[in-house]
PDB file of N, CA and C in Angstrom:
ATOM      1  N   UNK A   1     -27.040 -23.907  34.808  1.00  0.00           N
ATOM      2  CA  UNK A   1     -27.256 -22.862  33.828  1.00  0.00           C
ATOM      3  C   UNK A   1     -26.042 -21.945  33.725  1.00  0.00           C
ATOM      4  N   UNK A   2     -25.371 -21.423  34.892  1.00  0.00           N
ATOM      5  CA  UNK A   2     -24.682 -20.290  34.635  1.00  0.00           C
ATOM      6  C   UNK A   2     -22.940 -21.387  34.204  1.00  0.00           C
ATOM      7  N   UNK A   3     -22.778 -22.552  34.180  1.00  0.00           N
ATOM      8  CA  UNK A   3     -21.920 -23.278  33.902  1.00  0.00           C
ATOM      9  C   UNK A   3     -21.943 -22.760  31.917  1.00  0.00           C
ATOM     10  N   UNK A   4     -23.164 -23.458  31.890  1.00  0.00           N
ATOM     11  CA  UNK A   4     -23.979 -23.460  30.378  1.00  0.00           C
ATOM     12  C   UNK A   4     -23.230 -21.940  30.062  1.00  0.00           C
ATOM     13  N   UNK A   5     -23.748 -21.023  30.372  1.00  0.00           N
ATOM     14  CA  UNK A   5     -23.295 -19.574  29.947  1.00  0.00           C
ATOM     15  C   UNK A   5     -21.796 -19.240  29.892  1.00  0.00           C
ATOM     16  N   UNK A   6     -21.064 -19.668  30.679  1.00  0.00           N
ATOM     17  CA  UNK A   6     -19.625 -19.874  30.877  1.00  0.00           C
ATOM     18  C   UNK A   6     -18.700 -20.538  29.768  1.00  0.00           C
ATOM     19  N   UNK A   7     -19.696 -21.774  28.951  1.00  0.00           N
ATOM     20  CA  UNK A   7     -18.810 -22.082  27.868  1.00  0.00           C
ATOM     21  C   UNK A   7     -19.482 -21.578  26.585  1.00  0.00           C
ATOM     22  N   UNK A   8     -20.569 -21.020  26.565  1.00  0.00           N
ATOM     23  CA  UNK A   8     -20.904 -20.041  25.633  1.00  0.00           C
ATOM     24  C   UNK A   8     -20.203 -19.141  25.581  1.00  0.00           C
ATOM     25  N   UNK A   9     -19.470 -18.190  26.553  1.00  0.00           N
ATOM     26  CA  UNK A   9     -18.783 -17.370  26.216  1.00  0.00           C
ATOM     27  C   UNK A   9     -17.059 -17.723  26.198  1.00  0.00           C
ATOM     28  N   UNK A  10     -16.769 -18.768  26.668  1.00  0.00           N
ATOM     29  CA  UNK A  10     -15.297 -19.439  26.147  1.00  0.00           C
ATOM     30  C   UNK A  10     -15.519 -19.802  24.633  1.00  0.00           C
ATOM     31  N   UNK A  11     -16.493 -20.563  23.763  1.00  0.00           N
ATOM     32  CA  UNK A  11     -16.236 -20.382  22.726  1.00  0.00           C
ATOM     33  C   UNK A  11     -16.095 -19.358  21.466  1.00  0.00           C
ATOM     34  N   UNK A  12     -17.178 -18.487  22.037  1.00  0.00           N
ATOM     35  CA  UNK A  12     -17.594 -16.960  21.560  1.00  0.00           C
ATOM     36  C   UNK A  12     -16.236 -16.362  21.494  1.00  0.00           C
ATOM     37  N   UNK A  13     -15.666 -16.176  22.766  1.00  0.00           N
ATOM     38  CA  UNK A  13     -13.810 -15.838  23.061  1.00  0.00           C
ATOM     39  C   UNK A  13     -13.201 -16.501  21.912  1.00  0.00           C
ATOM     40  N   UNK A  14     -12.816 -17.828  21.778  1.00  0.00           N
ATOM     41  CA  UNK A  14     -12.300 -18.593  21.148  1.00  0.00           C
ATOM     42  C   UNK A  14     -12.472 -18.166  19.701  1.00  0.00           C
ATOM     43  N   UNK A  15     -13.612 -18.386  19.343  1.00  0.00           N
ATOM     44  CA  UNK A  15     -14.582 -18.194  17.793  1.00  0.00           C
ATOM     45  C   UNK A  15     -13.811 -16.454  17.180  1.00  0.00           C
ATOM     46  N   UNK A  16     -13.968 -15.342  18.782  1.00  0.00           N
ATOM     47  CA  UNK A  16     -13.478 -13.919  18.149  1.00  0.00           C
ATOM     48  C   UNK A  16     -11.868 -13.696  17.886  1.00  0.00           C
ATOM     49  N   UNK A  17     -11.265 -14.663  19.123  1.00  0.00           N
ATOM     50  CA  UNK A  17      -9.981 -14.586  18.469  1.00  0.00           C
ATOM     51  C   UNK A  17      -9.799 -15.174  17.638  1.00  0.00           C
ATOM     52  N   UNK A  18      -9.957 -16.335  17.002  1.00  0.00           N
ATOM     53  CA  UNK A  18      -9.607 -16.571  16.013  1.00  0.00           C
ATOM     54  C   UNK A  18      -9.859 -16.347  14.383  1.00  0.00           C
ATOM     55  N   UNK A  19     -11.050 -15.257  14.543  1.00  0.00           N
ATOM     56  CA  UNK A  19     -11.351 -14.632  13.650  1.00  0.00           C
ATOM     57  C   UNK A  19     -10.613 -13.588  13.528  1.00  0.00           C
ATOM     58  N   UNK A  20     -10.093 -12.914  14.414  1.00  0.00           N
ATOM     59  CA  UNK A  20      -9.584 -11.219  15.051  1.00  0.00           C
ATOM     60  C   UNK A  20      -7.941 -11.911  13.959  1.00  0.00           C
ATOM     61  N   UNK A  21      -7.227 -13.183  14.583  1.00  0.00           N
ATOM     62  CA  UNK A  21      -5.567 -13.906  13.910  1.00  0.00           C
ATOM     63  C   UNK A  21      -6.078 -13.859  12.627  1.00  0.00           C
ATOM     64  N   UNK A  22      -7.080 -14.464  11.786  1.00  0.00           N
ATOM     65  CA  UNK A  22      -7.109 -14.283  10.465  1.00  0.00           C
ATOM     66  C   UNK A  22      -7.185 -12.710   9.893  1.00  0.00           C
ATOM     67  N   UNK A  23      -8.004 -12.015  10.342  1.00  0.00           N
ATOM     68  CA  UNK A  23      -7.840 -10.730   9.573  1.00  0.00           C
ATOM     69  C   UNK A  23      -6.716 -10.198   9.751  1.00  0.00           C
ATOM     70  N   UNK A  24      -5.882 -10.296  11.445  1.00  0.00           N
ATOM     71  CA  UNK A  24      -4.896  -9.360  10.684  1.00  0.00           C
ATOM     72  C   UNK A  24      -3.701 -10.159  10.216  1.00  0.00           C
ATOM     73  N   UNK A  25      -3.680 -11.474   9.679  1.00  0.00           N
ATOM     74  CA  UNK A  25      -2.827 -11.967   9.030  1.00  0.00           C
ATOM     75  C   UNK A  25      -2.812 -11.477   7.611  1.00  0.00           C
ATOM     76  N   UNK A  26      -4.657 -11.522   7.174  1.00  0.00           N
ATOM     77  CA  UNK A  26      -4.426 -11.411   5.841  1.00  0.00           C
ATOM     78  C   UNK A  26      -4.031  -9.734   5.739  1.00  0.00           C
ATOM     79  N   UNK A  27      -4.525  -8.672   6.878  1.00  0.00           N
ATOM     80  CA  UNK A  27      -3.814  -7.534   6.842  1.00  0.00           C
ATOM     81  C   UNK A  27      -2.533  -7.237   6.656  1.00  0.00           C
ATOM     82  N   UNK A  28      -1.931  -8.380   7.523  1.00  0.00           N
ATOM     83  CA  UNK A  28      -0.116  -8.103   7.190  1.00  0.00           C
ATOM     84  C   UNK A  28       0.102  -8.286   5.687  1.00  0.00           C
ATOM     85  N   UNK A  29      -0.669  -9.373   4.786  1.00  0.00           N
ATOM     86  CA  UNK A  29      -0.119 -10.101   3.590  1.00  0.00           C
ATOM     87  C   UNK A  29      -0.472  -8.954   2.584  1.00  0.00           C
ATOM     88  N   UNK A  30      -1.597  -8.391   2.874  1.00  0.00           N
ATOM     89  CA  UNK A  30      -2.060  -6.617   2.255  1.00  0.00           C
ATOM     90  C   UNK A  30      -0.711  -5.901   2.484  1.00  0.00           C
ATOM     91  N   UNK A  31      -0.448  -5.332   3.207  1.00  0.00           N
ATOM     92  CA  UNK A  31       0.363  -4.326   3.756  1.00  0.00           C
ATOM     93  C   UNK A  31       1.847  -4.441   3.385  1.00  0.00           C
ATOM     94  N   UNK A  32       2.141  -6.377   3.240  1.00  0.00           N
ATOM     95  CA  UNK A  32       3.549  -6.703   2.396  1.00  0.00           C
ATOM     96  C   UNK A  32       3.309  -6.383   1.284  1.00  0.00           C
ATOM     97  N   UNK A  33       2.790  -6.803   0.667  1.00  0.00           N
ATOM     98  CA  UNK A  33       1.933  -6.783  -0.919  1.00  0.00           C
ATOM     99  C   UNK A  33       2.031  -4.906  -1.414  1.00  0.00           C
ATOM    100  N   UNK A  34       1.121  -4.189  -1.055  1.00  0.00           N
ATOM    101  CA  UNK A  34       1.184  -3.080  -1.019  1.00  0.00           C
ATOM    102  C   UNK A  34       3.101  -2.334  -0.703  1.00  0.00           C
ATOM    103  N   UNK A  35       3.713  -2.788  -0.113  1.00  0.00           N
ATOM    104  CA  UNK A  35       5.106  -2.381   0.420  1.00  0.00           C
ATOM    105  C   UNK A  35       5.771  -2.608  -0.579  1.00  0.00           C
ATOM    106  N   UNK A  36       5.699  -3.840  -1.451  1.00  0.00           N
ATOM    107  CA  UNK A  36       6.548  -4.407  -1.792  1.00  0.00           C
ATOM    108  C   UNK A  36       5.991  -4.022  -3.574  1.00  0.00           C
ATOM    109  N   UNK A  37       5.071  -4.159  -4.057  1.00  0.00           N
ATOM    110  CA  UNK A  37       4.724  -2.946  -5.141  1.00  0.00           C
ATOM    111  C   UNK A  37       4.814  -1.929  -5.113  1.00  0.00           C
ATOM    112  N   UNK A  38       5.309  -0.911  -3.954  1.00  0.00           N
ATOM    113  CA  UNK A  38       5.492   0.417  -4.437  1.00  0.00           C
ATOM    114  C   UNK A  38       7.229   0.196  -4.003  1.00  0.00           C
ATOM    115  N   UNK A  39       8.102  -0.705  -3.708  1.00  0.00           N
ATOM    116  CA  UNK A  39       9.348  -0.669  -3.946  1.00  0.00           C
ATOM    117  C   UNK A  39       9.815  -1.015  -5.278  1.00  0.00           C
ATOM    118  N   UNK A  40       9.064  -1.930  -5.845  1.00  0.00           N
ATOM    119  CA  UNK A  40       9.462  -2.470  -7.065  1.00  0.00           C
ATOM    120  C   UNK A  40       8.868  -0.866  -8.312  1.00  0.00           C
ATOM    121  N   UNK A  41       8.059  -0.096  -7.936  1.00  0.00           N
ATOM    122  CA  UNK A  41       7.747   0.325  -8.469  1.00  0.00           C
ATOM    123  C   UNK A  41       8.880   1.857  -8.651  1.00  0.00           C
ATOM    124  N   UNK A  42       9.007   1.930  -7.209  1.00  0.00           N
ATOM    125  CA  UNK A  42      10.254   3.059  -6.888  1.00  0.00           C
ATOM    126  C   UNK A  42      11.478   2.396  -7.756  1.00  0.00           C
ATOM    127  N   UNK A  43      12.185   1.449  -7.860  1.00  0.00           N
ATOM    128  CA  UNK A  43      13.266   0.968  -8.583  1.00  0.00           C
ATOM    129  C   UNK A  43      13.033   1.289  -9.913  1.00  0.00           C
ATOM    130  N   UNK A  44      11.946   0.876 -10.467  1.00  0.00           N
ATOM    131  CA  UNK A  44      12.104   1.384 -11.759  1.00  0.00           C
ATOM    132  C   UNK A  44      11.677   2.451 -12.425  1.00  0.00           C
ATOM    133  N   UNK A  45      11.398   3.522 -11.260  1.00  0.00           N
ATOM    134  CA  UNK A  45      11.186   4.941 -11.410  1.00  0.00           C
ATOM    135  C   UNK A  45      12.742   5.135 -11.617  1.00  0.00           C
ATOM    136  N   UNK A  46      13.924   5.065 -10.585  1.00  0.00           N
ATOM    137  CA  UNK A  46      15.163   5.406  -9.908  1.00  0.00           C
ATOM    138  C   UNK A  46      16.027   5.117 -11.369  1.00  0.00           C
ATOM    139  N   UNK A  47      15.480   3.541 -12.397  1.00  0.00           N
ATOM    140  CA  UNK A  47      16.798   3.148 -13.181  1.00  0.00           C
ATOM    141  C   UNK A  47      15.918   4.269 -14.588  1.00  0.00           C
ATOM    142  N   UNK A  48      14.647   4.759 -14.609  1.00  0.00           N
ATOM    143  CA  UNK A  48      14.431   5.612 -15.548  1.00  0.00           C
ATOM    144  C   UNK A  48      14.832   6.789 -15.581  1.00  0.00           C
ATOM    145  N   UNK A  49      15.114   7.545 -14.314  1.00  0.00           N
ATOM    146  CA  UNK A  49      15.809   8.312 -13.993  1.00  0.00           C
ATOM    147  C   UNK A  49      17.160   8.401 -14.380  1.00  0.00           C
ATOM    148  N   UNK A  50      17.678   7.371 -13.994  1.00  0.00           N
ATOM    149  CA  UNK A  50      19.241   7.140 -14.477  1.00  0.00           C
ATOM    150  C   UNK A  50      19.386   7.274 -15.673  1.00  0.00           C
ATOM    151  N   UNK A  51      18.722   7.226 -16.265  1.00  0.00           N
ATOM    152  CA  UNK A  51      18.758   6.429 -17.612  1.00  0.00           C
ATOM    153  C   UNK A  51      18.692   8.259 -18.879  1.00  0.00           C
ATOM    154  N   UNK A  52      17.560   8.905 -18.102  1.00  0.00           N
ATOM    155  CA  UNK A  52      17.196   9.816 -18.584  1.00  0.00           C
ATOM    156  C   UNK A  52      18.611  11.242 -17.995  1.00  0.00           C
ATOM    157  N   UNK A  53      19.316  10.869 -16.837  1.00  0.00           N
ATOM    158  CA  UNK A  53      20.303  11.146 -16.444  1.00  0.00           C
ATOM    159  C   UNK A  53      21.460  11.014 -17.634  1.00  0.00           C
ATOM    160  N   UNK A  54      21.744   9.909 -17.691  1.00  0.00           N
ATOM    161  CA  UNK A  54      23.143   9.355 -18.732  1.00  0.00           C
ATOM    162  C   UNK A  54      22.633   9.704 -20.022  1.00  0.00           C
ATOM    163  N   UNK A  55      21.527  10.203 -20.539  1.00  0.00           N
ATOM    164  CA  UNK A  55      20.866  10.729 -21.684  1.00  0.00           C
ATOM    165  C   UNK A  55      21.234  12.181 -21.999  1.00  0.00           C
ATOM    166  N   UNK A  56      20.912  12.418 -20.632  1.00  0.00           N
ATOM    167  CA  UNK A  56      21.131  14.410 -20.458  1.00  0.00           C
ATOM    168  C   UNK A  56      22.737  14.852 -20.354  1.00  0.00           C
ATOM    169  N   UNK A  57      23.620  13.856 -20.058  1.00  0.00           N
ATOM    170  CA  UNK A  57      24.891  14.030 -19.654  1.00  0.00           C
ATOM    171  C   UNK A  57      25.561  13.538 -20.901  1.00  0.00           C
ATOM    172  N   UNK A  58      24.885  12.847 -21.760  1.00  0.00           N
ATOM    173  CA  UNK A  58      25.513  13.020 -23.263  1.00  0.00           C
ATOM    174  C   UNK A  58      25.648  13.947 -24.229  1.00  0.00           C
ATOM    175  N   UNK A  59      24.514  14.633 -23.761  1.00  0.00           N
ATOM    176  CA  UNK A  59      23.768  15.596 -24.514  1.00  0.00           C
ATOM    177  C   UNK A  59      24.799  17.049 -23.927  1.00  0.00           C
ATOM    178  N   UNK A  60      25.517  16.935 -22.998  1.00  0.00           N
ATOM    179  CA  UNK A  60      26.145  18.587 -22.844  1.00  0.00           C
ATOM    180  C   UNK A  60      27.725  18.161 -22.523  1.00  0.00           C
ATOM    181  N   UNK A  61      27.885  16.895 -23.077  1.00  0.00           N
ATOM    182  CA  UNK A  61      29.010  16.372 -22.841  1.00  0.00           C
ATOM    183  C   UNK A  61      30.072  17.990 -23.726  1.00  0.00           C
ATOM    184  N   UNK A  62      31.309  18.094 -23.484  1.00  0.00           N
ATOM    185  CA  UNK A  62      32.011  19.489 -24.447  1.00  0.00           C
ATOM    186  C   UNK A  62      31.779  18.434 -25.675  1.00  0.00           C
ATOM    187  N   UNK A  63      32.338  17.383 -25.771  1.00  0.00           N
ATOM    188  CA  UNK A  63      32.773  16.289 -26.696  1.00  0.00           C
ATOM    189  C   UNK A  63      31.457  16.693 -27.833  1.00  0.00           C
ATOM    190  N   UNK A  64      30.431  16.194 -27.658  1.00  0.00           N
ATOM    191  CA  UNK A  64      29.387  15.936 -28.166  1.00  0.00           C
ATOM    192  C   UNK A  64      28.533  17.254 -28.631  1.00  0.00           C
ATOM    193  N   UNK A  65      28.747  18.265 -27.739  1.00  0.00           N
ATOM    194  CA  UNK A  65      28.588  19.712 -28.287  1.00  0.00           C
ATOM    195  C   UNK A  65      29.045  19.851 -30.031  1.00  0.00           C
ATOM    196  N   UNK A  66      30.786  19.872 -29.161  1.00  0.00           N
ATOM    197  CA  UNK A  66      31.485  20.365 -30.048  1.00  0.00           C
ATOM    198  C   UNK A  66      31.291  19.654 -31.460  1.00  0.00           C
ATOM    199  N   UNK A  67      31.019  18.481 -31.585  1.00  0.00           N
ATOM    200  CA  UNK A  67      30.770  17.470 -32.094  1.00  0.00           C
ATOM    201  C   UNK A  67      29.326  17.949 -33.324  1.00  0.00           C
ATOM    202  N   UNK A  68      28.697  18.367 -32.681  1.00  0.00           N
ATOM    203  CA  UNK A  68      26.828  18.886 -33.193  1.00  0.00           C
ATOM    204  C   UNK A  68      27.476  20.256 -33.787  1.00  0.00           C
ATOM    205  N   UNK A  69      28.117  21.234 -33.156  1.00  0.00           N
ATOM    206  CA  UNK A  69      28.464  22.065 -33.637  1.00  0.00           C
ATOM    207  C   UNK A  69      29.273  21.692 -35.214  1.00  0.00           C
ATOM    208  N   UNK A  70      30.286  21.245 -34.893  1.00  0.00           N
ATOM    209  CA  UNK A  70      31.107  20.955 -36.885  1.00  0.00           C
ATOM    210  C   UNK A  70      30.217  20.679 -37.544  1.00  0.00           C
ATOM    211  N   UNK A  71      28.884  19.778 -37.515  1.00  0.00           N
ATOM    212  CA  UNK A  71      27.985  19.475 -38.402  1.00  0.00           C
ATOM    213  C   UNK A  71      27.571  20.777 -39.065  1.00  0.00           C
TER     214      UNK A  71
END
């Protein structure tokens, strides 16, 4: 009997770790996933920025002043 109980709980062991490797695998593939959408998401915050940058720096250029002004 207590043999019997012994591989009940080696598979139980077995059965929890290998349930325990799947979740946090698919946790890591969450956590890349999640990482890796808010980088892609930061980049094209950074080139709208730029963008709205080289917009604003046209706009007080002397050149381009002076330029709006003769009109």
């Amino acid at each position: 009997m207590g043999s019997r109980f012994c591989f009940v709980v080696v598979v139980f062991f077995f059965a929890a770790t290998l349930i325990l490797a799947v979740y946090l695998r698919d946790s890591n593939h969450r956590t890349f996933y999640e990482l890796r959408r808010c980088k892609i998401e930061q980049d094209r915050l950074r080139q709208e920025l730029w963008q709205k940058q080289l917009r604003v720096e046209s706009l007080i250029n002397p050149a381009a002043i002076s330029e709006r002004l003769d009109r």
